[in-house]
N, C-alpha and C. Protein backbone atom coordinates (compact mmCIF):
# COMPACT_ATOMS: atom_id res chain seq x y z
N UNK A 1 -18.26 212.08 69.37
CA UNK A 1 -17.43 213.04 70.03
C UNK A 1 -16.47 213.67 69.04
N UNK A 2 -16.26 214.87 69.00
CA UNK A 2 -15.34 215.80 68.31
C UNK A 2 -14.01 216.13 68.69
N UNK A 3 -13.17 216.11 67.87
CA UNK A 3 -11.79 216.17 68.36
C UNK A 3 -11.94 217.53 68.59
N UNK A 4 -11.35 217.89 69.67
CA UNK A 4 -11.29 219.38 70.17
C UNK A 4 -9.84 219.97 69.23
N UNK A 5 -9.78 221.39 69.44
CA UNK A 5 -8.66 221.56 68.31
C UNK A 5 -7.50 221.68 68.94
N UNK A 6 -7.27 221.69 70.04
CA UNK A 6 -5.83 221.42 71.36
C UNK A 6 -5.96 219.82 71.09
N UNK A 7 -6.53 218.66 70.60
CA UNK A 7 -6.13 217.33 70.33
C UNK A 7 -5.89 217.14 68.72
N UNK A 8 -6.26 217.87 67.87
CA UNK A 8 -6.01 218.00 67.02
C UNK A 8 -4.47 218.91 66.45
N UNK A 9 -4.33 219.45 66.90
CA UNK A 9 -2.85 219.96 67.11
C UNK A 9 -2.28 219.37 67.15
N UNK A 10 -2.13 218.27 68.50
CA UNK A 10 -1.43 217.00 68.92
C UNK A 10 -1.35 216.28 67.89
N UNK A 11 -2.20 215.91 67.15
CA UNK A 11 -2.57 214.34 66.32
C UNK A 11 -1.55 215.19 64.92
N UNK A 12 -1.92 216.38 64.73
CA UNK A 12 -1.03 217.22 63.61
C UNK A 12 0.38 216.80 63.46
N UNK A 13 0.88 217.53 64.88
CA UNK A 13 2.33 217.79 65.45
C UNK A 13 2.90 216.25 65.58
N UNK A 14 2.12 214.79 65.51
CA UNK A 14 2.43 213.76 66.09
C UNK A 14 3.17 213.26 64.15
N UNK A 15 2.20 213.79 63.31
CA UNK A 15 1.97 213.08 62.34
C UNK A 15 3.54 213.59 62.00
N UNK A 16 3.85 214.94 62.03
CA UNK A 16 4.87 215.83 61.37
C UNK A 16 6.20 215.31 62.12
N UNK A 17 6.27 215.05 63.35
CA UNK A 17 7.51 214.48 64.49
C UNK A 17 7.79 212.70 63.41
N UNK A 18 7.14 211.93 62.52
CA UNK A 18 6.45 210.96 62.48
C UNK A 18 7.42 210.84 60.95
N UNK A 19 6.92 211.91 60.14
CA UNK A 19 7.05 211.84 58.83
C UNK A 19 8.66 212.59 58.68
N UNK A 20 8.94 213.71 59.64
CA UNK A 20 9.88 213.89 59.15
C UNK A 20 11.18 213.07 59.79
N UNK A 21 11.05 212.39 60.93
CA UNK A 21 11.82 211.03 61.41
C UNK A 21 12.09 210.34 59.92
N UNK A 22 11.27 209.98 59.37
CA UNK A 22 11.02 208.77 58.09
C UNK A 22 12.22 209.06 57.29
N UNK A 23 11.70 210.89 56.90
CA UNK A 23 12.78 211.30 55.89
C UNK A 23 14.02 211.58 56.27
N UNK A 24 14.37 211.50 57.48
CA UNK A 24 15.91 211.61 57.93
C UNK A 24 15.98 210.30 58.27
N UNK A 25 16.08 209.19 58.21
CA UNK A 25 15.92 207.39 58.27
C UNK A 25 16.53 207.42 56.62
N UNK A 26 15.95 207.64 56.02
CA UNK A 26 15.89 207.48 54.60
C UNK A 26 17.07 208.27 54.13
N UNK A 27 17.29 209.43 54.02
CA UNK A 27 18.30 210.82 53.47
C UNK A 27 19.36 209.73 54.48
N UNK A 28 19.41 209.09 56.01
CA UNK A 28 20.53 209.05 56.35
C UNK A 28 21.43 207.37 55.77
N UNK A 29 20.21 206.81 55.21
CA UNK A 29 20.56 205.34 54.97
C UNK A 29 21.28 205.58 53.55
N UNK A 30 20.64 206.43 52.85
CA UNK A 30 20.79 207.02 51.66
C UNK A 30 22.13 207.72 51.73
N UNK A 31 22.62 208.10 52.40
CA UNK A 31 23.93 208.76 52.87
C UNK A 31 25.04 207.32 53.01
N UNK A 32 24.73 206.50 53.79
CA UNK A 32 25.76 205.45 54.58
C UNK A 32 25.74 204.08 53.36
N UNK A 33 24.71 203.85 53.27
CA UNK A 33 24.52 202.84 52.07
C UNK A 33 25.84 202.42 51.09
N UNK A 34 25.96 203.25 50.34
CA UNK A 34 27.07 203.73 49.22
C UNK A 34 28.56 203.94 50.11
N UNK A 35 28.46 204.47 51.06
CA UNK A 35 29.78 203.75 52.17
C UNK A 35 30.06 202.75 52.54
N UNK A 36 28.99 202.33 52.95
CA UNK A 36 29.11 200.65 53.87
C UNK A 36 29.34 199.67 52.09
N UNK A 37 28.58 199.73 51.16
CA UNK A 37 28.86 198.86 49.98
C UNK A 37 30.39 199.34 49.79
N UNK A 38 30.84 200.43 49.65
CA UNK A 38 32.01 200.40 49.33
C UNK A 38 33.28 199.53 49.71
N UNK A 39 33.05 199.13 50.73
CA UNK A 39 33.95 198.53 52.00
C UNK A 39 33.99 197.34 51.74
N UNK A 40 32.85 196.63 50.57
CA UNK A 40 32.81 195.41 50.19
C UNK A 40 33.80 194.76 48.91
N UNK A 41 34.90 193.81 48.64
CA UNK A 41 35.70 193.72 47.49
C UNK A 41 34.72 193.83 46.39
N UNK A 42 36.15 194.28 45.37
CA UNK A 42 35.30 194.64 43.94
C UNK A 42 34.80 193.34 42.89
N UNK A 43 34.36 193.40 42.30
CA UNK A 43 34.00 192.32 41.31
C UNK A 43 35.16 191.62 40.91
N UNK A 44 35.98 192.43 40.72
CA UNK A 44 37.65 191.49 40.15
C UNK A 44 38.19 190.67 41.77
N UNK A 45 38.13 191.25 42.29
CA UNK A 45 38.91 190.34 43.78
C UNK A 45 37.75 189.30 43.83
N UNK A 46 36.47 189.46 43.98
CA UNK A 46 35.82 188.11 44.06
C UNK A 46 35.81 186.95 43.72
N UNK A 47 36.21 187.49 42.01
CA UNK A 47 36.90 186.34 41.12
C UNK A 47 37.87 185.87 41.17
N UNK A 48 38.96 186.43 41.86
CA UNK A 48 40.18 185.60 42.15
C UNK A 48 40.55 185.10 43.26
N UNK A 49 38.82 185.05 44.26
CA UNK A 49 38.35 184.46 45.13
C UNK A 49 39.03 183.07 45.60
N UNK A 50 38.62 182.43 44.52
CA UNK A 50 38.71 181.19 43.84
C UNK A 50 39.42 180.54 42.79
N UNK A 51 39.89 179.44 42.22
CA UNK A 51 40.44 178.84 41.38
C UNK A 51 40.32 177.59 40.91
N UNK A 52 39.92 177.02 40.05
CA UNK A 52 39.71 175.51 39.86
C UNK A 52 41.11 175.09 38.92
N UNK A 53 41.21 174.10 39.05
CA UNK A 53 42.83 173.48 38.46
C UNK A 53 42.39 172.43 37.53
N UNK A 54 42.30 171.71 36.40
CA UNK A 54 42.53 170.48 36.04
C UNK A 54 43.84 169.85 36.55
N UNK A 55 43.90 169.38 37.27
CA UNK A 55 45.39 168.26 37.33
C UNK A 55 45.54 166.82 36.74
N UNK A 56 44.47 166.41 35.38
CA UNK A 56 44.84 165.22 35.14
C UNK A 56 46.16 165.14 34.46
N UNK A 57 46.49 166.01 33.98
CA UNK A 57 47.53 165.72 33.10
C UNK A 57 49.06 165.58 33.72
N UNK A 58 48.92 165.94 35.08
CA UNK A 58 49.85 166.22 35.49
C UNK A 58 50.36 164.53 36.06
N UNK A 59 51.77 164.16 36.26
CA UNK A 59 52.40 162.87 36.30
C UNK A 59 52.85 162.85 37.81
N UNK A 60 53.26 161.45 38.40
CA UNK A 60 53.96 161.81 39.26
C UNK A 60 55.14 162.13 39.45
N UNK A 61 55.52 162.51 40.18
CA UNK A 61 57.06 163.50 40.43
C UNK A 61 56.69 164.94 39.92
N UNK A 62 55.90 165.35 39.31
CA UNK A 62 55.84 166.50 38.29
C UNK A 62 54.93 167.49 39.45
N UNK A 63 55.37 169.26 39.23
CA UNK A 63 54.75 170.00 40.04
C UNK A 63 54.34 170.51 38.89
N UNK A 64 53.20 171.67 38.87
CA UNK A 64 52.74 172.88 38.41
C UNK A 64 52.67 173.81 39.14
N UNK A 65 52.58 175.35 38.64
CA UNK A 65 52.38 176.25 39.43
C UNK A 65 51.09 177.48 38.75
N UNK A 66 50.45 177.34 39.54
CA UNK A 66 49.32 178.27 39.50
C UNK A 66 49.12 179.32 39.93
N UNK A 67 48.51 180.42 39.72
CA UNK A 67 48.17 181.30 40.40
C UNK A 67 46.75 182.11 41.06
N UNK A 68 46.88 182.50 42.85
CA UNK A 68 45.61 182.37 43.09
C UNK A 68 46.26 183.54 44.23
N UNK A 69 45.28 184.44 44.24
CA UNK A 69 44.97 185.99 44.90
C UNK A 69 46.28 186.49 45.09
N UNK A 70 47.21 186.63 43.55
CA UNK A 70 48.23 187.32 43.18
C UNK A 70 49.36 186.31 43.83
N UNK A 71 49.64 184.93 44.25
CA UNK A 71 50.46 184.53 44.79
C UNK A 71 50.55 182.85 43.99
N UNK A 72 51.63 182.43 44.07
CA UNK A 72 51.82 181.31 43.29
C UNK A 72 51.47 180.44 44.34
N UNK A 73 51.10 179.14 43.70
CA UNK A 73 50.73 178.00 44.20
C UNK A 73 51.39 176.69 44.05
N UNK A 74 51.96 175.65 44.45
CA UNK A 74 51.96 174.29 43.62
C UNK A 74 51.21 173.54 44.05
N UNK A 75 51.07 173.06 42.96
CA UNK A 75 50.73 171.72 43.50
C UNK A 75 51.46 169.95 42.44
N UNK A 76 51.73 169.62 43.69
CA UNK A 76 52.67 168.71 42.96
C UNK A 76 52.15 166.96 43.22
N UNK A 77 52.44 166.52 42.38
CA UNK A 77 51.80 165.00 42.07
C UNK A 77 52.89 164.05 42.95
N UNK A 78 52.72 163.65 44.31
CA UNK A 78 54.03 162.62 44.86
C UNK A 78 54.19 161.44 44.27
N UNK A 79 55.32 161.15 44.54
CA UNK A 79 55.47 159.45 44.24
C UNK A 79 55.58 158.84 45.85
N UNK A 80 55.19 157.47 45.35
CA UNK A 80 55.00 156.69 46.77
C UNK A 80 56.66 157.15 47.81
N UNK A 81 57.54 157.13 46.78
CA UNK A 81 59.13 157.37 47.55
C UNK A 81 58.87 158.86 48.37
N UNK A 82 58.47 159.94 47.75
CA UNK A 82 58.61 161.02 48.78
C UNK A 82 57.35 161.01 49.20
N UNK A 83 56.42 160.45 49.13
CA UNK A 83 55.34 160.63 50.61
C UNK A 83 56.08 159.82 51.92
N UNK A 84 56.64 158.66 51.98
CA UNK A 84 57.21 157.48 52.39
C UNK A 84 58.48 158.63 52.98
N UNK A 85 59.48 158.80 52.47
CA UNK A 85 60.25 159.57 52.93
C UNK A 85 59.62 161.13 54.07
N UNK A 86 58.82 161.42 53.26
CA UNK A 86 58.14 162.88 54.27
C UNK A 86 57.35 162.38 55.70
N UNK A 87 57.17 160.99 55.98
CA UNK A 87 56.75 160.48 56.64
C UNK A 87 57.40 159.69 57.55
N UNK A 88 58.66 159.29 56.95
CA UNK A 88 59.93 158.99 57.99
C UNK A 88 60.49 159.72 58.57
N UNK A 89 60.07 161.00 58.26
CA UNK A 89 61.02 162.28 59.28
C UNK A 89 60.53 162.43 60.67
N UNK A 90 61.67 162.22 61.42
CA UNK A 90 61.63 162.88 62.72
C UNK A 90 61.16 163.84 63.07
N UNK A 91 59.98 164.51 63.50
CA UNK A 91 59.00 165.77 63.79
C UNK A 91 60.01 166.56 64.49
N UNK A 92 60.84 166.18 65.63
CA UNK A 92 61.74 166.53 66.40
C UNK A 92 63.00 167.73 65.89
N UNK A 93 63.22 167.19 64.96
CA UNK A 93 64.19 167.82 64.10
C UNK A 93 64.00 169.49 62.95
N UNK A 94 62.25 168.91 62.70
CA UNK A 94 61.89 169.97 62.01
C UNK A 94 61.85 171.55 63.22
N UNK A 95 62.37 172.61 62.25
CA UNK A 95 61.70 173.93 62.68
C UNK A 95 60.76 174.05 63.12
N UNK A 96 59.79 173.54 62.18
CA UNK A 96 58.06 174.15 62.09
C UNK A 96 57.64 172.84 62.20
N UNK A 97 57.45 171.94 63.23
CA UNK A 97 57.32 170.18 63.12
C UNK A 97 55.88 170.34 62.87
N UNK A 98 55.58 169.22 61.79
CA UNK A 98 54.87 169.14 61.48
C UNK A 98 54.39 167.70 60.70
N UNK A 99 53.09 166.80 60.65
CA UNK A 99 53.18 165.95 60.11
C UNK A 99 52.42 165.91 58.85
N UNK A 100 52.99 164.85 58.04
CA UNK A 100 52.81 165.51 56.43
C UNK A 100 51.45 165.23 56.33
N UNK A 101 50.42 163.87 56.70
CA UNK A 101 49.37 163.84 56.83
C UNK A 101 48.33 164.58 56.95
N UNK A 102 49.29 165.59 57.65
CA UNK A 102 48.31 167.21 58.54
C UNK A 102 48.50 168.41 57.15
N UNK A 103 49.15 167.75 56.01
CA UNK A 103 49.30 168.87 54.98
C UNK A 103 49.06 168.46 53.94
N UNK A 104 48.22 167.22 53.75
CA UNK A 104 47.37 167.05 52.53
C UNK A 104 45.84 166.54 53.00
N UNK A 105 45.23 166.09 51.70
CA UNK A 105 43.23 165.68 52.37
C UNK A 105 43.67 164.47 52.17
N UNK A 106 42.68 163.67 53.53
CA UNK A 106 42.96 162.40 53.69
C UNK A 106 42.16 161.55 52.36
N UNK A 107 43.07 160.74 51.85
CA UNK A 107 43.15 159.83 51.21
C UNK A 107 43.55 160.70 49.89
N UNK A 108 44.34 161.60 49.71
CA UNK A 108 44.37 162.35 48.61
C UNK A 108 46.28 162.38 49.03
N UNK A 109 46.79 161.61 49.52
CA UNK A 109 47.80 162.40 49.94
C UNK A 109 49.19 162.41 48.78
N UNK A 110 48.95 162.11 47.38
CA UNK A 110 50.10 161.84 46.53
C UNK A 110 49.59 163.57 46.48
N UNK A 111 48.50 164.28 46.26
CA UNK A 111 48.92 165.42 46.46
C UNK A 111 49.08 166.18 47.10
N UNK A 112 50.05 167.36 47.05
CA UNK A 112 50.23 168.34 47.94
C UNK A 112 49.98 170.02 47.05
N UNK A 113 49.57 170.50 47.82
CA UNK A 113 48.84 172.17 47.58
C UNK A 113 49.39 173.11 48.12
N UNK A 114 50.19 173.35 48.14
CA UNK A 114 51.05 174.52 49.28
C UNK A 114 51.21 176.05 48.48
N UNK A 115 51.07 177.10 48.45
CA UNK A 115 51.47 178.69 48.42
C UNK A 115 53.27 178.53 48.21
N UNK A 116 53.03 178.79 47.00
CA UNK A 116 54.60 179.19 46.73
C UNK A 116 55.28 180.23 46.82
N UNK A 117 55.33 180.61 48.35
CA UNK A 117 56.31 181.56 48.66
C UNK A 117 57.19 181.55 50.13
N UNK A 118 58.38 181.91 49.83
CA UNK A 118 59.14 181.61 51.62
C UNK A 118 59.03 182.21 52.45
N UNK A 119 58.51 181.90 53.18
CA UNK A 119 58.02 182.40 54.78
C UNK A 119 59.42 183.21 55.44
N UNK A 120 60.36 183.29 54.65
CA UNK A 120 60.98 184.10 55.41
C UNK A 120 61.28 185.84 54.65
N UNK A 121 61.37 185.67 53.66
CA UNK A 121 61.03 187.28 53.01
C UNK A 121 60.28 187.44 51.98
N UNK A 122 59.78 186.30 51.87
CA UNK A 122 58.45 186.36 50.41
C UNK A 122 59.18 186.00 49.27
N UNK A 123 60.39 185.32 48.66
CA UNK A 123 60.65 185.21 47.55
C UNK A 123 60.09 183.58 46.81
N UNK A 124 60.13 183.38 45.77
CA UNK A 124 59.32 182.16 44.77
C UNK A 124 60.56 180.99 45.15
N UNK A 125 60.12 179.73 45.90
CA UNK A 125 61.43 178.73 46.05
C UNK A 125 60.88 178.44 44.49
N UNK A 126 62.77 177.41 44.16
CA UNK A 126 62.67 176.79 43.10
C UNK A 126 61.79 175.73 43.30
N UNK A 127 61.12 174.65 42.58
CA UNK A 127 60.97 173.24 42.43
C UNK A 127 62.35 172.31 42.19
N UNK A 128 61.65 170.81 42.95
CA UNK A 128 62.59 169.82 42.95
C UNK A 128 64.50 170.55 42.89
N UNK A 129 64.08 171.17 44.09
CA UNK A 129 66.05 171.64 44.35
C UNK A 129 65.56 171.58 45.62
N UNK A 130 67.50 171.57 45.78
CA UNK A 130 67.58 171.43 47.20
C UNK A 130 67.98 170.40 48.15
N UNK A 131 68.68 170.37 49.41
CA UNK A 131 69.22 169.21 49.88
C UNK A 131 68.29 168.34 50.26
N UNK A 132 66.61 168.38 50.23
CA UNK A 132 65.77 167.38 50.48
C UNK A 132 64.28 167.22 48.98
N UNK A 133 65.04 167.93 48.31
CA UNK A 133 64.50 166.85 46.85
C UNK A 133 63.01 168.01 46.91
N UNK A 134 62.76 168.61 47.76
CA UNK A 134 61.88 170.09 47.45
C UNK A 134 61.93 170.72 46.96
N UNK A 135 61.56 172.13 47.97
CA UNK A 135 61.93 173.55 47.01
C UNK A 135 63.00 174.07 47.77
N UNK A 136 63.72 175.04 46.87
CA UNK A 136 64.86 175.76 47.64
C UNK A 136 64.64 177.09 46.98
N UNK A 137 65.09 177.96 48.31
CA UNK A 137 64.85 179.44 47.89
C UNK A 137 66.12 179.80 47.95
N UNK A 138 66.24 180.72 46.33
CA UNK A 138 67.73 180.60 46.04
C UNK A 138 68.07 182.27 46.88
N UNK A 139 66.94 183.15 47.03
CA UNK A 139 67.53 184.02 48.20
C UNK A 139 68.18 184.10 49.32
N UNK A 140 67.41 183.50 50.09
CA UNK A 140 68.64 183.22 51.53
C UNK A 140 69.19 181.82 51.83
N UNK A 141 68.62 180.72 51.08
CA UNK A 141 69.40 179.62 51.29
C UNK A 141 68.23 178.58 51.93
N UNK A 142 66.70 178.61 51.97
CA UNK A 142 66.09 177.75 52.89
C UNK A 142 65.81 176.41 51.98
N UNK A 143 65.60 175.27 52.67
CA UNK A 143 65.65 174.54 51.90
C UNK A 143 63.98 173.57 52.32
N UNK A 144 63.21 173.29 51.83
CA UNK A 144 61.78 172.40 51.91
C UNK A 144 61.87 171.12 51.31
N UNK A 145 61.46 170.27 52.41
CA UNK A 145 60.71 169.20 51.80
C UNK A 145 59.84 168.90 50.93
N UNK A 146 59.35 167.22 50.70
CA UNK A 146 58.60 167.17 49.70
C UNK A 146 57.37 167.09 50.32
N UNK A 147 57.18 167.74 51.50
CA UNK A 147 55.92 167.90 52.19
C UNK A 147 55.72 169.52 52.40
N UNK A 148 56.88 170.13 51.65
CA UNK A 148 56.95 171.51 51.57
C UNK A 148 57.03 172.23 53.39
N UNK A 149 58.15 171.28 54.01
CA UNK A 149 58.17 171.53 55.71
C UNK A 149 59.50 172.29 55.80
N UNK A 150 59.95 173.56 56.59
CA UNK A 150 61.03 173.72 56.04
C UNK A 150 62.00 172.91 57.06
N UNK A 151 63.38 172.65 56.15
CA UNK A 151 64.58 171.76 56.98
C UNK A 151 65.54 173.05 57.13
N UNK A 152 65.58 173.51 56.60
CA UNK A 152 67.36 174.38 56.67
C UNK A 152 67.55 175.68 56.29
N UNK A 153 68.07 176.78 56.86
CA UNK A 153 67.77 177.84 56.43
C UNK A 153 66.94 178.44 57.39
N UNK A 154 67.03 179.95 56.60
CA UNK A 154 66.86 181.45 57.63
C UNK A 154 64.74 181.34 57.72
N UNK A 155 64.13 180.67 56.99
CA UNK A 155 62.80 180.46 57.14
C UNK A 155 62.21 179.77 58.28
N UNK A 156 61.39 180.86 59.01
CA UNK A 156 60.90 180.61 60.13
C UNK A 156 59.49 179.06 60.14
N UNK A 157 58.94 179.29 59.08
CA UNK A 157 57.88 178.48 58.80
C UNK A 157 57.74 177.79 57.98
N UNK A 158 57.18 176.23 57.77
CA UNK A 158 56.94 175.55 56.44
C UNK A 158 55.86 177.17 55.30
N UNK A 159 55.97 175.87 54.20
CA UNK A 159 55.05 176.38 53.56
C UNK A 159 53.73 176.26 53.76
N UNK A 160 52.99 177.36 53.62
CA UNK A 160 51.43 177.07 54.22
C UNK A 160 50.91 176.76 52.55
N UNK A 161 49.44 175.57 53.56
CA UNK A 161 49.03 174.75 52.74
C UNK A 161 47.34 176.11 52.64
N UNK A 162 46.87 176.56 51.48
CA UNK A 162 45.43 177.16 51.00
C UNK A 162 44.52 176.44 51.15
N UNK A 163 43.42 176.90 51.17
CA UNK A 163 42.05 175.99 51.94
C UNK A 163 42.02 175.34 49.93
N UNK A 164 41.40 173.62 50.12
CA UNK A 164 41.63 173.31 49.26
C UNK A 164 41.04 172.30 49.10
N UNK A 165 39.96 171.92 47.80
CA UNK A 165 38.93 170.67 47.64
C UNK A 165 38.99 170.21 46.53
N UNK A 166 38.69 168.99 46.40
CA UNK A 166 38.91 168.43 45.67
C UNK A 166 37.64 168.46 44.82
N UNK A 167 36.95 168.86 43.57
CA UNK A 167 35.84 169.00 43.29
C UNK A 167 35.47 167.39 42.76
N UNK A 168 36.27 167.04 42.02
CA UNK A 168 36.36 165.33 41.89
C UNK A 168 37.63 164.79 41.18
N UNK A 169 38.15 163.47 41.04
CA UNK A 169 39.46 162.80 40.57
C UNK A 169 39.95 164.05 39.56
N UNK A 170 39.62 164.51 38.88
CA UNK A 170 40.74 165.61 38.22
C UNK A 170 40.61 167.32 38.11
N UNK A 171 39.91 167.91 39.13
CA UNK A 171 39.61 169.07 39.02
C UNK A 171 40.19 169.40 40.90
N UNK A 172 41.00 170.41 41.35
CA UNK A 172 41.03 170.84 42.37
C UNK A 172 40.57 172.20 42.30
N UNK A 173 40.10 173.08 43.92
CA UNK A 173 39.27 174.07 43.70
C UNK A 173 40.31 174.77 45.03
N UNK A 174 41.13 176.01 44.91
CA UNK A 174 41.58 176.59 45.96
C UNK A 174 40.86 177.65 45.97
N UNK A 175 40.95 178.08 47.16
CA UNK A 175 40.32 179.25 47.97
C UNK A 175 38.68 178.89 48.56
């Protein structure tokens, strides 16, 4: 049987409805592509994604400060006295109650990892100052524990603790 040329038209007109769909699929992905990637961080933010720390060297009582996605970090080595102390506090009393357990990894708890900055206008607290042996932010007066919880002062919130692993005994990994 022979395609008549009124079905052949059809099968023409089907192919052309067919092919030029394809090329506007294509011209339009080709269009959005290079938008939608754009929207994705650049190679430099990816990298500061992340952070790995050596902390062997570090002692107890002793903090360091690091830096991770433009914002300081500590992390500080406890002694048995201020875990023991951050753990005798009355939850009741705190602002932002909180228990110190809930702000380090279990069985890791001589350290602590907290974002070094005050929750109440963004300025850098000092280390080991302050009326509870923390940090104190010499801007408005707040004062942190050694669980980095705040006690005193115009700061609405402890210090927040960064997502944070331990890769093994002397390497930590934030972000």
């Amino acid at each position: 049987m022979a395609d008549s040329p009124a079905n052949s038209d059809k099968t023409r007109r089907d192919f052309i409805v067919l092919t030029a769909g394809a090329v506007a699929g294509v011209g339009a992905a080709s269009f959005v592509w290079p938008l939608v990637d754009s929207l994705n961080p650049s190679a430099d933010v990816l990298a500061l994604a992340s952070t790995e720390v050596d902390i062997s060297s570090i002692q107890k009582g002793q903090s360091i400060r690091v830096m991770w996605r433009g914002k300081p970090v500590f992390i500080r080595r406890r002694t048995n006295e201020e875990i023991e102390a951050a753990r005798a506090e009355d939850l009741a009393v705190l602002p932002d109650p909180q228990r110190d357990e809930d702000r380090v990894k279990p069985g890791k708890d001589e350290w602590l990892v907290i974002i070094g900055v005050c929750t109440h206008l963004g300025c850098v607290p000092l280390g080991n100052k302050g009326d509870y042996g923390g940090w104190f932010c010499p801007c408005h007066g707040s004062h942190y524990d050694t669980s980095g919880r705040i006690r005193k002062g115009p700061a609405p919130l402890n210090l927040p603790v960064p997502p944070y692993e331990f890769l093994d005994n002397n390497v930590i990994k934030i972000g």
